[in-house]
Protein backbone atom coordinates (compact mmCIF):
# COMPACT_ATOMS: atom_id res chain seq x y z
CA UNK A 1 -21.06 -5.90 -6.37
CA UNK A 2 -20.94 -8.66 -4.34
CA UNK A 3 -19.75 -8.84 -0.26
CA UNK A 4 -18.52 -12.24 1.63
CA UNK A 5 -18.34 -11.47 4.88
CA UNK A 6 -15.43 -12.65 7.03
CA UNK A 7 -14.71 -12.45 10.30
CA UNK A 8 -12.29 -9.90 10.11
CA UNK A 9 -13.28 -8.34 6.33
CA UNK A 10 -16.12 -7.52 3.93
CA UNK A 11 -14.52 -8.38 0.40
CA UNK A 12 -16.18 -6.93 -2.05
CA UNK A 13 -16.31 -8.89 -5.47
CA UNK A 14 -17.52 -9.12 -9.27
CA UNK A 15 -19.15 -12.27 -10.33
CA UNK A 16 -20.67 -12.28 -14.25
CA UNK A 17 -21.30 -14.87 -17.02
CA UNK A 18 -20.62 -18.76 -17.15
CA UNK A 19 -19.07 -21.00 -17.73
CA UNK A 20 -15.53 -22.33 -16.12
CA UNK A 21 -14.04 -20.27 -13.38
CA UNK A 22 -11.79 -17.63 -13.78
CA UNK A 23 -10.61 -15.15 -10.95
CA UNK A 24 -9.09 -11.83 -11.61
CA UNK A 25 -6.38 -10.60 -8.95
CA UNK A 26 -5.11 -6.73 -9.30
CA UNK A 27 -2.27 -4.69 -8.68
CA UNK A 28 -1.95 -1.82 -7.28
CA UNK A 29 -2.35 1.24 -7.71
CA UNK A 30 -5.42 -0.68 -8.63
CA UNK A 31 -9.08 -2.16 -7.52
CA UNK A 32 -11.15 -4.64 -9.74
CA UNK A 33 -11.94 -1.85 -12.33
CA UNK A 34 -8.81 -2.30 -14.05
CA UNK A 35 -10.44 -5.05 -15.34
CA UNK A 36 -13.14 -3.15 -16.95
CA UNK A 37 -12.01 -3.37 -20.57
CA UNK A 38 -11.68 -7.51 -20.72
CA UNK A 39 -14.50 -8.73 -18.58
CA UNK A 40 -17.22 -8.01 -20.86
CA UNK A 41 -15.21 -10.20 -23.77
CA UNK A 42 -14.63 -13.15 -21.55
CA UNK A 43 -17.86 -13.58 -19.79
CA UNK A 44 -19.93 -15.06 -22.39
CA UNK A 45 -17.15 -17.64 -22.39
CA UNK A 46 -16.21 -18.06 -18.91
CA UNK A 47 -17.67 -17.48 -14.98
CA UNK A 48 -15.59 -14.23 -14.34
CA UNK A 49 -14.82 -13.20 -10.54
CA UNK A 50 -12.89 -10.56 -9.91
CA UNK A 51 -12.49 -9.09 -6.23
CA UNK A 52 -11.20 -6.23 -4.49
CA UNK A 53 -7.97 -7.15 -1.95
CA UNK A 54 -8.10 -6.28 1.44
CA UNK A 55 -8.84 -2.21 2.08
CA UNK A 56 -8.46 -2.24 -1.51
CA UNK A 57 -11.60 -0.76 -3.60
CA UNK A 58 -14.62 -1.39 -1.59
CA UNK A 59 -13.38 -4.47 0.62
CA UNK A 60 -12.93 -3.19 4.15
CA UNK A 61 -11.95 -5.13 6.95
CA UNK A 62 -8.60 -5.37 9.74
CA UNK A 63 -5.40 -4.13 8.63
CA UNK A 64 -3.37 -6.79 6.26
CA UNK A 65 -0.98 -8.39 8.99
CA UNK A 66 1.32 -10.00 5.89
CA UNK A 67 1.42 -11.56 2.66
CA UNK A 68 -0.32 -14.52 4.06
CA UNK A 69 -3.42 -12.62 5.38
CA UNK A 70 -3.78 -11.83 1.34
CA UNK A 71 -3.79 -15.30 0.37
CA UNK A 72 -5.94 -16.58 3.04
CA UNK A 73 -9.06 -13.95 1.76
CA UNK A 74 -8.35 -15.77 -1.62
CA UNK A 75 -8.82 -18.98 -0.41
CA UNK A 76 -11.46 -18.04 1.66
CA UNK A 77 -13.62 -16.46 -1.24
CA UNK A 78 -12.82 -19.41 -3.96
CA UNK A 79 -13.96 -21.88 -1.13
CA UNK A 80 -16.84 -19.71 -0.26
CA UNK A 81 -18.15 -19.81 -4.24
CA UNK A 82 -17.09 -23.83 -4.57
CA UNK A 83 -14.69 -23.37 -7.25
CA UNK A 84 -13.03 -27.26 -6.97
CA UNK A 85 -11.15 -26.41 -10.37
CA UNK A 86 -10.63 -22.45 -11.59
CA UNK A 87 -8.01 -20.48 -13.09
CA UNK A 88 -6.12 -17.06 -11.81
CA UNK A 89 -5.85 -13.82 -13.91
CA UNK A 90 -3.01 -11.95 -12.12
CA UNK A 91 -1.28 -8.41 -12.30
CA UNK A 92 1.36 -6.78 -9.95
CA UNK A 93 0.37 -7.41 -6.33
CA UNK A 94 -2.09 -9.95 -7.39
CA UNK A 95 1.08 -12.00 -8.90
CA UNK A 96 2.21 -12.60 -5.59
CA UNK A 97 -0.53 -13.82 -4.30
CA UNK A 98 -0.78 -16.23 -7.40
CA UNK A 99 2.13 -17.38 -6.89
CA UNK A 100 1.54 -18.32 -3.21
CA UNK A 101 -1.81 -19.76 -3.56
CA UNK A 102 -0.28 -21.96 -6.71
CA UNK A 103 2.48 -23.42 -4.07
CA UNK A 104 -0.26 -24.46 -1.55
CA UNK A 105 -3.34 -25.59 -3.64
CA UNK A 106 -1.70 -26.21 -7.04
CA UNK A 107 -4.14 -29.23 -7.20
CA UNK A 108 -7.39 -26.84 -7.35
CA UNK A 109 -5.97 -24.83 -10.44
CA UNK A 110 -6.29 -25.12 -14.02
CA UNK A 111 -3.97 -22.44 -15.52
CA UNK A 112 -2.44 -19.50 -14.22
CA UNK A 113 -2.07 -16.25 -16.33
CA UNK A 114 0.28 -13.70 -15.59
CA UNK A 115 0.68 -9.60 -16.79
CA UNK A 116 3.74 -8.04 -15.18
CA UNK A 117 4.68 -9.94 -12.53
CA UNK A 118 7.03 -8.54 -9.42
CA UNK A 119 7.53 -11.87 -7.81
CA UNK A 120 10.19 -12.17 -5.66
CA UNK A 121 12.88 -14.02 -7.92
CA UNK A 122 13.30 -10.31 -9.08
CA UNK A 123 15.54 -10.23 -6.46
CA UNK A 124 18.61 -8.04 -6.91
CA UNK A 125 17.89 -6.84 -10.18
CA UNK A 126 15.91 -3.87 -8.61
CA UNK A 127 18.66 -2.29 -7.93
CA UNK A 128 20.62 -2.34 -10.96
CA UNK A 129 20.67 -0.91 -14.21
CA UNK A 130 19.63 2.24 -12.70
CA UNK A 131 15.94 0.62 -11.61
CA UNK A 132 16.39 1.28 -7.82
CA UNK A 133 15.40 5.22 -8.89
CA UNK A 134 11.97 3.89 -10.02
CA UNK A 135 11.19 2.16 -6.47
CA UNK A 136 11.07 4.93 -4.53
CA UNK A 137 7.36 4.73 -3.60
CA UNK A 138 7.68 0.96 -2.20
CA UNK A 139 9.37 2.41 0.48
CA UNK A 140 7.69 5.29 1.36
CA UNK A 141 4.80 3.72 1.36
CA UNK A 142 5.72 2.33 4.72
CA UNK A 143 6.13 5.65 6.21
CA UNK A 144 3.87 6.91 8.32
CA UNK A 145 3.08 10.17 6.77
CA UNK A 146 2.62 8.87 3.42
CA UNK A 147 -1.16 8.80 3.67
CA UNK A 148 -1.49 12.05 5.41
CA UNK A 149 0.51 13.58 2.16
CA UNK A 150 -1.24 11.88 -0.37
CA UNK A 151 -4.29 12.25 0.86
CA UNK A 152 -4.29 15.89 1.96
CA UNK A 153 -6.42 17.06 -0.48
CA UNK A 154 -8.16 15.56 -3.61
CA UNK A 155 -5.25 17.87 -5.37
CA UNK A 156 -2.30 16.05 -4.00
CA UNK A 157 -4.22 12.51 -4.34
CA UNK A 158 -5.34 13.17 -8.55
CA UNK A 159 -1.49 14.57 -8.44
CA UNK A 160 -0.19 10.97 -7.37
CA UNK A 161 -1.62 8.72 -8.90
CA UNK A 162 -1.91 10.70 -12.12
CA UNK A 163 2.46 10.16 -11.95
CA UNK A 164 2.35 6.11 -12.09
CA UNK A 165 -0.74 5.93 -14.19
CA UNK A 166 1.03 8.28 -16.94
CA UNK A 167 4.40 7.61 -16.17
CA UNK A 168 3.91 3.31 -15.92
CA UNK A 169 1.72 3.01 -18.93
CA UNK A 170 3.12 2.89 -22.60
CA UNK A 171 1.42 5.92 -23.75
CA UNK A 172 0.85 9.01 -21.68
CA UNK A 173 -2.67 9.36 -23.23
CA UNK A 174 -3.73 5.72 -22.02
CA UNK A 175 -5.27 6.68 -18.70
CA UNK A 176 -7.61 10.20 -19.54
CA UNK A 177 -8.42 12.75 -17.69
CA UNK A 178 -11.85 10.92 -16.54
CA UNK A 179 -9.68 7.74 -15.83
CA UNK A 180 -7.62 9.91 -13.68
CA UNK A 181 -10.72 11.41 -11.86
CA UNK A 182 -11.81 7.74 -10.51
CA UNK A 183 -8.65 6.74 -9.71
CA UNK A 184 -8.86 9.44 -7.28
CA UNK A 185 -12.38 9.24 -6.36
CA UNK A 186 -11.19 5.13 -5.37
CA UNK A 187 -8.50 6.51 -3.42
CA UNK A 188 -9.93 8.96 -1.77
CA UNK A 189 -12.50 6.42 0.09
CA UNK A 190 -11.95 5.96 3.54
CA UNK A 191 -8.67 3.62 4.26
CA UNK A 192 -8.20 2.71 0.21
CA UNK A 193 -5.00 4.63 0.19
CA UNK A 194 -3.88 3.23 3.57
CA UNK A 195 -5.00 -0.47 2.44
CA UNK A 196 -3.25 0.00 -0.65
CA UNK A 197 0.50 1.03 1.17
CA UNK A 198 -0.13 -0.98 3.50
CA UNK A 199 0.79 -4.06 1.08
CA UNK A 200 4.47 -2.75 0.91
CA UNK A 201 4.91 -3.55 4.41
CA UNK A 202 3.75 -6.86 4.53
CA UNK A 203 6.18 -7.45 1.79
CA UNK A 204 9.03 -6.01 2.92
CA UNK A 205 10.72 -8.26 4.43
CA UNK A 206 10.25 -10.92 1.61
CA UNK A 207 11.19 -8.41 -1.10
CA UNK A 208 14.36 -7.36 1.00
CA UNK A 209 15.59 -10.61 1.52
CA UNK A 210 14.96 -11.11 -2.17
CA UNK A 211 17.53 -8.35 -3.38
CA UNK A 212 19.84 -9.00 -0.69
CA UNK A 213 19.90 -13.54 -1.48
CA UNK A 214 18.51 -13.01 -5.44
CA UNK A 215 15.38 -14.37 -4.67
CA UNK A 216 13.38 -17.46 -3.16
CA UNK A 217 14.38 -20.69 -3.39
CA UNK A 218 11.35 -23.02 -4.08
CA UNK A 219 10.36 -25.66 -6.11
CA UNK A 220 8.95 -25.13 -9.88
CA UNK A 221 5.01 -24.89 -10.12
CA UNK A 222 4.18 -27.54 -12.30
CA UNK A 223 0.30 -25.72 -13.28
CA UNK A 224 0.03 -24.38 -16.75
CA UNK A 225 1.14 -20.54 -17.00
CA UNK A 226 1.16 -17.55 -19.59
CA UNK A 227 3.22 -14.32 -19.12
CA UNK A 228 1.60 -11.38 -21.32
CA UNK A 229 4.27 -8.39 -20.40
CA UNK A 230 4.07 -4.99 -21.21
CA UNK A 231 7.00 -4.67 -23.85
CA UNK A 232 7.06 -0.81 -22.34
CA UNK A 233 6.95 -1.13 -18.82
CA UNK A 234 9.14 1.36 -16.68
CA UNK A 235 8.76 -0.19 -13.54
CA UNK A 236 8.81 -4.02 -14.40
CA UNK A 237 11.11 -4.30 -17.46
CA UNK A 238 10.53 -6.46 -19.63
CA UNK A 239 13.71 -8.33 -19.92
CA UNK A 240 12.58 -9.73 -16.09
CA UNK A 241 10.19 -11.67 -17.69
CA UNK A 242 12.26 -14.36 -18.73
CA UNK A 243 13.06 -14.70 -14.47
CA UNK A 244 9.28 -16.90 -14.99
CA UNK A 245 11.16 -19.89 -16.34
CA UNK A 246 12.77 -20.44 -13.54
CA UNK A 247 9.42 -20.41 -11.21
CA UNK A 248 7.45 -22.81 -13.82
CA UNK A 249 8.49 -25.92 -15.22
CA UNK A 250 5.69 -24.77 -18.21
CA UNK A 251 5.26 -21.32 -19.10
CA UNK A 252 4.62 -19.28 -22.46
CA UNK A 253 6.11 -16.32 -22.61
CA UNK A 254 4.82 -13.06 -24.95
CA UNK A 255 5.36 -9.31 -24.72
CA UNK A 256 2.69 -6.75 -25.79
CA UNK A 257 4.08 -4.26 -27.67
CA UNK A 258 3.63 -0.69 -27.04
CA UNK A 259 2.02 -1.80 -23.88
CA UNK A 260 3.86 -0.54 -20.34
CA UNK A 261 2.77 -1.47 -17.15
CA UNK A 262 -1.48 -1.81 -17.13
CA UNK A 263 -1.34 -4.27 -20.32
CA UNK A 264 -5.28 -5.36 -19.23
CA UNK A 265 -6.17 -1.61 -19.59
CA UNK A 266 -4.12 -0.52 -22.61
CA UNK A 267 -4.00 -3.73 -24.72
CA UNK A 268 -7.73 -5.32 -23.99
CA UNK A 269 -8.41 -6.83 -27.21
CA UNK A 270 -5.46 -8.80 -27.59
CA UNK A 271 -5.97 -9.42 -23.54
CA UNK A 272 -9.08 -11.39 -24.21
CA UNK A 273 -7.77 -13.43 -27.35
CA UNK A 274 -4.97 -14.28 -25.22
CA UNK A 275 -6.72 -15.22 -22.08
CA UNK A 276 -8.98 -17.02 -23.82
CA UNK A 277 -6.94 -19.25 -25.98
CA UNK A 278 -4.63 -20.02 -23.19
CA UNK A 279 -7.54 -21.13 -20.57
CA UNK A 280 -10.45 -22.51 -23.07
CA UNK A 281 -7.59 -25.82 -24.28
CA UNK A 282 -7.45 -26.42 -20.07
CA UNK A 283 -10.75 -26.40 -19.32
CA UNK A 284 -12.10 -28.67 -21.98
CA UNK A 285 -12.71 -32.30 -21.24
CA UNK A 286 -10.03 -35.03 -22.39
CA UNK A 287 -10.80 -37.07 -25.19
């Protein structure tokens, strides 16, 4: 593991293998070792990075002040390791920040590859169809007695997250009982579970405004982009993946089957094939 210190964080990151630049954003609930089943098959291909957000996993720093204060780490840590050209992995929370790094620097990326995505041209649709029973937890998140309750007792914490890892993923079976034991032990660390609500509130706002308007109005990213959705997924349904189009002027879309939320985790083979082939074409020199 690897630390850049900031002024106002330690981020902890993964750096292995060679070749062109490839950083891998997570979700929550989440740190860099959801990415433990496709790193090893990329990196004899490509120069993997993969860090842990703010008060996420082992980065510890000042409370996340908004959305922004996200994205800034990113661009602080891909300046800090010289990448003039790279690509973005994203998942979940680490969609968002995609996305908002892609609108300022779209000039410094290569390709940008997507799992489920909640970006904010969601909008309304998480309320309908029944879904606004599933999003419970992004609001009381931002309450303050949501970390005292989770985190009473290594009980109630294994008792959480064991719900969205079982209940998100496409099989119940895809997160085992010594999956479930480091998900606690992560979340149990000092200020991971705080860190890790704490991204709902510097959302808020954003995501609100989102349901209320249907969604942000901005122009289409013009990088390269690839949407591999978990066919299964409760939370993000995969009929919202076609909502993509309308934030890229080029994106592929494909579904994994069987796969719900944590496609990285419970589809890694076809992961790599698929990150792969999408990046290698982008990186390789004209002519």
């Amino acid at each position: 593991m690897n630390v850049l210190e900031l002024q106002d964080l330690n981020l902890a990151y993964h750096r292995t293998g060679a070749g062109a630049p490839l950083v891998f954003l997570h979700g929550w609930p989440e740190w860099s070792g959801i990415w433990r089943k496709v790193l090893p098959g990329l990196e004899t291909r490509f120069d993997v990075i993969a860090p842990d957000l703010r008060n996420f996993g082992d980065s510890r720093g000042d409370e996340a002040r908004n959305v922004d204060h996200f994205v800034s780490d990113l661009e602080a840590l891909v300046d800090h390791l010289g990448l003039d050209r790279f690509g973005i992995v994203s998942h979940d929370v680490g969609g968002f920040l995609a996305l908002d790094y892609a609108r300022r620097h779209p000039d410094r990326l290569a390709g940008l590859f997507f799992f489920d995505c909640p970006h904010f041209g969601i909008g309304p649709r998480w309320l309908q169809g029944g879904q606004v029973r599933e999003i419970w937890y992004q609001s009381f998140h931002q309450l303050p007695l949501a970390v005292d309750l989770v985190g009473a007792s290594r009980e109630s914490c294994r008792a959480y997250f064991s719900h969205f890892l079982r209940h998100w993923a496409g099989r119940p079976d895809a997160f085992d009982d010594a999956a479930v034991e480091e998900w606690t032990d992560n979340f149990m660390k000092p200020g991971n579970l705080a860190g890790g609500f704490r991204w709902y509130a510097c959302a808020n706002e954003r995501r609100l405004k989102a349901m209320e308007d249907g969604g942000e109005t901005a122009p289409a990213i013009d990088v390269p982009a690839y949407s591999l959705w978990g066919g299964a997924d409760p939370i993000l349904r995969p009929e919202w993946q076609e909502t993509l189009t309308d934030v890229f002027s080029d994106i592929r879309l494909e579904q994994a089957p069987g796969a719900g939320h944590f496609v990285a985790w419970e589809a890694p083979e076809l992961t790599v094939e698929r990150i792969g082939s999408f990046f290698d074409p982008l990186f390789r020199p004209p002519g």
